[in-house]
Protein backbone atom coordinates (compact mmCIF):
# COMPACT_ATOMS: atom_id res chain seq x y z
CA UNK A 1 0.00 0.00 0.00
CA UNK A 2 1.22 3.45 -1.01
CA UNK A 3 1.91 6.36 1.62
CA UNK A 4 -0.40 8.81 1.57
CA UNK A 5 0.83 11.96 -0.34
CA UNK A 6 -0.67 13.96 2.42
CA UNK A 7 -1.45 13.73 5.77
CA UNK A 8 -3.21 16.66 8.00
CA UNK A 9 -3.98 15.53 11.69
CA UNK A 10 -6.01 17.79 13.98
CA UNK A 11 -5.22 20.98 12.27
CA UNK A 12 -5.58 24.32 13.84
CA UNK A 13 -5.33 27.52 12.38
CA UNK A 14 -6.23 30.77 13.53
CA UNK A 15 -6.29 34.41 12.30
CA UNK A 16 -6.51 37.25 14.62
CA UNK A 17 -6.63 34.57 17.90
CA UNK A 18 -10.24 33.36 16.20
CA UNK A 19 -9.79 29.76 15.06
CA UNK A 20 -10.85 29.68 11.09
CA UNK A 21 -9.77 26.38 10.62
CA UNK A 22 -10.30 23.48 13.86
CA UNK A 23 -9.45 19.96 14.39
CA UNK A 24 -8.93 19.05 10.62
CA UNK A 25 -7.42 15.57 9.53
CA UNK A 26 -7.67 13.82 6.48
CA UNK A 27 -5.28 11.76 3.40
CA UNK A 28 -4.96 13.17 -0.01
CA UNK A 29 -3.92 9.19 -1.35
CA UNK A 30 -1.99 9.65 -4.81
CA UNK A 31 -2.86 10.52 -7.97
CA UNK A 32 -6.27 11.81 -6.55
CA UNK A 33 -7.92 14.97 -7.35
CA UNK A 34 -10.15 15.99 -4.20
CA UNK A 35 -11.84 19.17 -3.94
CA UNK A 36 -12.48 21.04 -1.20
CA UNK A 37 -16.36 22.57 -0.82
CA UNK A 38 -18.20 25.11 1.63
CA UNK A 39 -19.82 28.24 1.76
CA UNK A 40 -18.09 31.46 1.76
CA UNK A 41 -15.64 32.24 5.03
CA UNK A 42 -15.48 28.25 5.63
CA UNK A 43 -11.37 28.37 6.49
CA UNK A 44 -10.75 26.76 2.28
CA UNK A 45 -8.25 29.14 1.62
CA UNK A 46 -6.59 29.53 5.33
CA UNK A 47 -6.09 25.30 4.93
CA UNK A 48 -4.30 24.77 1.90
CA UNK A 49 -2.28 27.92 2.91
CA UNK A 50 -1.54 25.90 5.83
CA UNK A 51 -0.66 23.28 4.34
CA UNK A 52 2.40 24.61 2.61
CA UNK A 53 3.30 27.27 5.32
CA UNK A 54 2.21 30.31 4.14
CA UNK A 55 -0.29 30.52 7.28
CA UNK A 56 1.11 29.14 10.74
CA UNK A 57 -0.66 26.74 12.13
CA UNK A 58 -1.03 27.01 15.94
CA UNK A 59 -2.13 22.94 16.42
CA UNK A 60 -1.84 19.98 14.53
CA UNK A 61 0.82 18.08 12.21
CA UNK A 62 1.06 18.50 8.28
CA UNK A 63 2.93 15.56 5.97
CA UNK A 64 3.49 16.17 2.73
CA UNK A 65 5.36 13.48 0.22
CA UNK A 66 5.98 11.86 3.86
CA UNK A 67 8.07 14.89 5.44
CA UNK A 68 6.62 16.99 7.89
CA UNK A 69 5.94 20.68 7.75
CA UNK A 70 8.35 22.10 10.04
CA UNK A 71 8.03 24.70 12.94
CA UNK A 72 7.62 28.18 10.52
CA UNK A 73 6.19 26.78 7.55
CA UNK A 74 9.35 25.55 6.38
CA UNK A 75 9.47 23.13 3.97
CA UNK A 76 13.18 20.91 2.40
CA UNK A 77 13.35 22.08 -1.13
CA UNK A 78 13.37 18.81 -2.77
CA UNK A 79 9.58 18.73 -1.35
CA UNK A 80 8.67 22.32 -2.12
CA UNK A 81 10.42 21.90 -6.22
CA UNK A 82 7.57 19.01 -6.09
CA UNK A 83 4.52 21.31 -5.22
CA UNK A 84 2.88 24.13 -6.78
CA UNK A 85 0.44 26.55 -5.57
CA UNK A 86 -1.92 28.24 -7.77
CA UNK A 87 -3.70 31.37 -5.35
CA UNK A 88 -7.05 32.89 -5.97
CA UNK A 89 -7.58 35.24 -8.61
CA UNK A 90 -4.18 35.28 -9.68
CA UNK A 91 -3.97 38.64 -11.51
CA UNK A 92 -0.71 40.52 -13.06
CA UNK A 93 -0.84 43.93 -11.42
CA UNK A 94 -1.05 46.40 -14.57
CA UNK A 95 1.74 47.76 -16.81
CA UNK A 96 4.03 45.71 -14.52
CA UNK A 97 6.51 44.29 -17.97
CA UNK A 98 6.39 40.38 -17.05
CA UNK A 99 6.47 38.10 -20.16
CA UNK A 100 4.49 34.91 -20.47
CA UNK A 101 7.80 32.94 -20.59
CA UNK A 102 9.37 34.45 -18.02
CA UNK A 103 6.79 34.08 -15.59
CA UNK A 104 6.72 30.23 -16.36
CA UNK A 105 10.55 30.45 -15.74
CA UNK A 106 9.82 31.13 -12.48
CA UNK A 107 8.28 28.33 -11.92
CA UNK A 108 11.66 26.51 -12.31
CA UNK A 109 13.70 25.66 -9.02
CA UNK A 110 16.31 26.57 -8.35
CA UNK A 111 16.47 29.37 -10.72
CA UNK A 112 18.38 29.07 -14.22
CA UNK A 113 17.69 29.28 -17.85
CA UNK A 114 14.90 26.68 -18.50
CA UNK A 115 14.24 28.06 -21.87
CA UNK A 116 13.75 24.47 -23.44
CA UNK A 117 11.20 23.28 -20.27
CA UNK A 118 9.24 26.83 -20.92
CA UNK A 119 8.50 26.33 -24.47
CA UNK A 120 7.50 22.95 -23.93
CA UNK A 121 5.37 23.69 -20.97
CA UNK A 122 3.53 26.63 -23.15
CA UNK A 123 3.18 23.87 -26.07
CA UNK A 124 1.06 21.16 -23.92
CA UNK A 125 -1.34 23.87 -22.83
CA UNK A 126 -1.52 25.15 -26.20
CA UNK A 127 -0.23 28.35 -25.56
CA UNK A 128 3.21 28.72 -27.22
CA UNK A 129 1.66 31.50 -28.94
CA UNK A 130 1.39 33.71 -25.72
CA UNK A 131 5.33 33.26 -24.88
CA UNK A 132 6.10 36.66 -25.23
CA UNK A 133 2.98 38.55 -25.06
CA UNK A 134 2.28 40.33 -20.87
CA UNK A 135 0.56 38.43 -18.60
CA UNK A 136 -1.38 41.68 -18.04
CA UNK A 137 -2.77 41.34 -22.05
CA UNK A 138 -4.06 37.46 -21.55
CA UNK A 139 -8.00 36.58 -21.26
CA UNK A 140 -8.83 35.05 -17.76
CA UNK A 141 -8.74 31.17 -20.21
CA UNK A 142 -5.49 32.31 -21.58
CA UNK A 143 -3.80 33.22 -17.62
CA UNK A 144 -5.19 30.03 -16.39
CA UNK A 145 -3.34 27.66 -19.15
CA UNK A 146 -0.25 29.58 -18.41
CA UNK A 147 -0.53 29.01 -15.03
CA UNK A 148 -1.00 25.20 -15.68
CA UNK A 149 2.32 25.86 -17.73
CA UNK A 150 4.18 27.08 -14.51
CA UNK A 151 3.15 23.77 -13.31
CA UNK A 152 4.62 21.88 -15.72
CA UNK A 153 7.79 23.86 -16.33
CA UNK A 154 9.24 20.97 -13.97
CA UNK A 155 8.02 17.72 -12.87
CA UNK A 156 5.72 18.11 -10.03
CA UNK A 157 3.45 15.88 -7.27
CA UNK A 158 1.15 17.64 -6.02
CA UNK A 159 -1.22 20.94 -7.29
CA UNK A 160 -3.06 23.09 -4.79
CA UNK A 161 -5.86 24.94 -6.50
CA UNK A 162 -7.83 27.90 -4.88
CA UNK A 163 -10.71 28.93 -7.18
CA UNK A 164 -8.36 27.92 -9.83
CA UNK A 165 -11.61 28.62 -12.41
CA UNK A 166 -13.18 31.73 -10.53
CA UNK A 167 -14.00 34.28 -13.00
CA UNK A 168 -14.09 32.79 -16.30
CA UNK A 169 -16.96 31.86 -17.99
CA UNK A 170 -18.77 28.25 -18.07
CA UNK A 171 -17.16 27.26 -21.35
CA UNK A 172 -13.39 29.03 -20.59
CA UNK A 173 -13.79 27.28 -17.02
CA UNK A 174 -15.01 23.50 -18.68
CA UNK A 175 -11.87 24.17 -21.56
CA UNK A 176 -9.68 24.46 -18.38
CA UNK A 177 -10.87 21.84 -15.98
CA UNK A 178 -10.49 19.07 -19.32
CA UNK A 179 -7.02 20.45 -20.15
CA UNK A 180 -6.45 20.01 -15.61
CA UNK A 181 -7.67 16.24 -16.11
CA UNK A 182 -5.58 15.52 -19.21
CA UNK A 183 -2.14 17.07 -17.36
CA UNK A 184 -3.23 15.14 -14.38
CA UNK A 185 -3.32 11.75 -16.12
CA UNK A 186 -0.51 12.57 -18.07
CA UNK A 187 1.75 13.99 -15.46
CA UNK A 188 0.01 11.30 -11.96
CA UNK A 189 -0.59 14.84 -10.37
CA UNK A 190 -2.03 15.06 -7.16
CA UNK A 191 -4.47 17.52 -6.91
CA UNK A 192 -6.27 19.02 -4.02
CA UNK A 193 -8.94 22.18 -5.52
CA UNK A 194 -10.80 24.58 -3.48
CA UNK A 195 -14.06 24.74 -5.76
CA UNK A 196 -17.52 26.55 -5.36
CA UNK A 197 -18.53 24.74 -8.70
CA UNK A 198 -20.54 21.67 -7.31
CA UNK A 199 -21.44 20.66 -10.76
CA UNK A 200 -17.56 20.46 -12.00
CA UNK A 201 -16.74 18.39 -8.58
CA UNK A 202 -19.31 15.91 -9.07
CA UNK A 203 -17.86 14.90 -12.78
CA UNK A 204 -14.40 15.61 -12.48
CA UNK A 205 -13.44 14.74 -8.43
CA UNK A 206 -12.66 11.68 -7.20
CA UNK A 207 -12.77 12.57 -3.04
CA UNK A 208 -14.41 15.76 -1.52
CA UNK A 209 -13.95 17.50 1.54
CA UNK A 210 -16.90 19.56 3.05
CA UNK A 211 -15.18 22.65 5.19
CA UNK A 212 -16.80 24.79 7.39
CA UNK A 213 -14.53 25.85 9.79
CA UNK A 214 -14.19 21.93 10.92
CA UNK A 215 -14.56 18.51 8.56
CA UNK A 216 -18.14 18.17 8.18
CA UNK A 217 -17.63 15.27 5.59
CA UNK A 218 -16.05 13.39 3.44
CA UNK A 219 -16.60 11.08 0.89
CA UNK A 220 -16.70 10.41 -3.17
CA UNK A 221 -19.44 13.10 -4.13
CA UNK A 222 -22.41 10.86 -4.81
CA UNK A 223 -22.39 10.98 -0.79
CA UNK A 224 -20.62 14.37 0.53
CA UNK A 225 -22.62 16.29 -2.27
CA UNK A 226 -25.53 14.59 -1.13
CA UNK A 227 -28.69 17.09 -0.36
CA UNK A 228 -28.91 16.28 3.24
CA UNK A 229 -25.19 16.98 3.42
CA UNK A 230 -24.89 20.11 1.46
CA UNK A 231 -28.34 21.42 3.61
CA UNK A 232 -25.80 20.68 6.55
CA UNK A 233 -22.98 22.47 5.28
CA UNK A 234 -24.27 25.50 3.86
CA UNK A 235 -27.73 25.89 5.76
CA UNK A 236 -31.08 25.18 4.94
CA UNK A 237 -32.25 26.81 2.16
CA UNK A 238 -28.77 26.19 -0.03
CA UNK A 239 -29.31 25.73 -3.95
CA UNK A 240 -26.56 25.12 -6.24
CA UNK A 241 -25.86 27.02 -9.21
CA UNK A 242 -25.78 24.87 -12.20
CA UNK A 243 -23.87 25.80 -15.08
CA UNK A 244 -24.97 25.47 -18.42
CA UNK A 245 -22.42 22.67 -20.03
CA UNK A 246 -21.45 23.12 -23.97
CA UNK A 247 -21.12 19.82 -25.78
């Protein structure tokens, strides 16, 4: 049996002395893609910032590719080369003169000259087109592909995703979640997603976590996206919002 590619036992986290994020444990097994549901303020974001060390964590131990996060949020850099984190609304502040390329660069550790690992990173998300354009001329579609590219610039384990889709449209946000699915087959990423897009979780997921503030549930989504358990998570009352899928 495999080791877990992440392990998160009893997992505190608090902001301003208020707990946002209490007595969390779970496995993210390899190769999986789990995402990880609740309503708005639920602690999503504070827990896979956790997870890397980019919050402190005030209780509880975090694993990852079976070493454990150390006091500060440090991590050993053959672990950290192996992860990338992909932020919310990840959006070039304007007129600032970053390329395409070289922003993929910098997802190359340590730094160098990966010119041949950029181009072919921009070529399997179809963007080798965009290499020298800004980041701050791209459509939302065309920043998330290059995004995926700064994941692939080297070989990587595991992908955190916060809202990796939020502000494109249904079809730009299905183009990216099928190009996501392809990479992760091709590449055995582990994926864990912070998603508010039910719909995409149910077809594309394998495991989902339900987050509000503690682990509600968890489960394949036939059963944590369950009515009775989304009525429980987000309050009575809760409807999802369906996209409209394109063929």
């Amino acid at each position: 049996m495999t080791q877990p590619l992440v392990v998160v036992e009893h997992l505190r986290v608090e902001r301003d002395g208020v707990p946002v994020v209490e007595d969390v444990g779970f496995q993210l097994d390899d190769g999986t893609d789990t995402a990880l549901v609740g309503p708005n303020g639920a602690g999503k974001s504070s827990l896979v910032r956790a997870l890397i060390g980019l919050l402190p964590h005030q209780a509880g131990q975090v694993w990852l590719l079976g070493e454990p996060l150390a006091a500060g949020g440090r991590l050993p850099p053959a672990v950290r080369r192996q992860i990338a984190y992909l932020p919310q609304a990840v959006a070039p502040v304007p007129n600032f003169p970053l390329a395409v390329s070289e922003f993929v660069a910098l997802g190359w550790d340590p730094p160098g000259r990966p010119g041949a690992a950029v181009a072919r990173a921009l070529e399997r998300v179809d963007a080798g087109p965009l290499a020298d354009r800004s980041l701050a001329e791209l459509s939302g579609g065309e920043r998330q592909r290059v995004l995926l590219a700064f994941c692939l610039v080297q070989p990587r384990r595991l992908l955190l995703l916060d809202e990796a889709s939020s502000g494109l449209d249904p079809r730009a946000s299905e183009q990216f979640h099928a190009l996501l699915q392809r990479l992760r087959q091709a590449e055995g990423w582990t994926i864990l997603q912070v998603s508010h897009d039910l719909e995409m979780v149910r077809r594309s997921c394998d495991r989902v976590l339900c987050l509000n503030r503690r682990l509600r549930c968890s489960g394949p989504p036939a059963e944590a996206l369950a009515p009775a358990r989304l009525q429980d998570l987000y309050g009575p009352g809760f409807v999802p919002y369906h996209h409209h899928h394109h063929p």
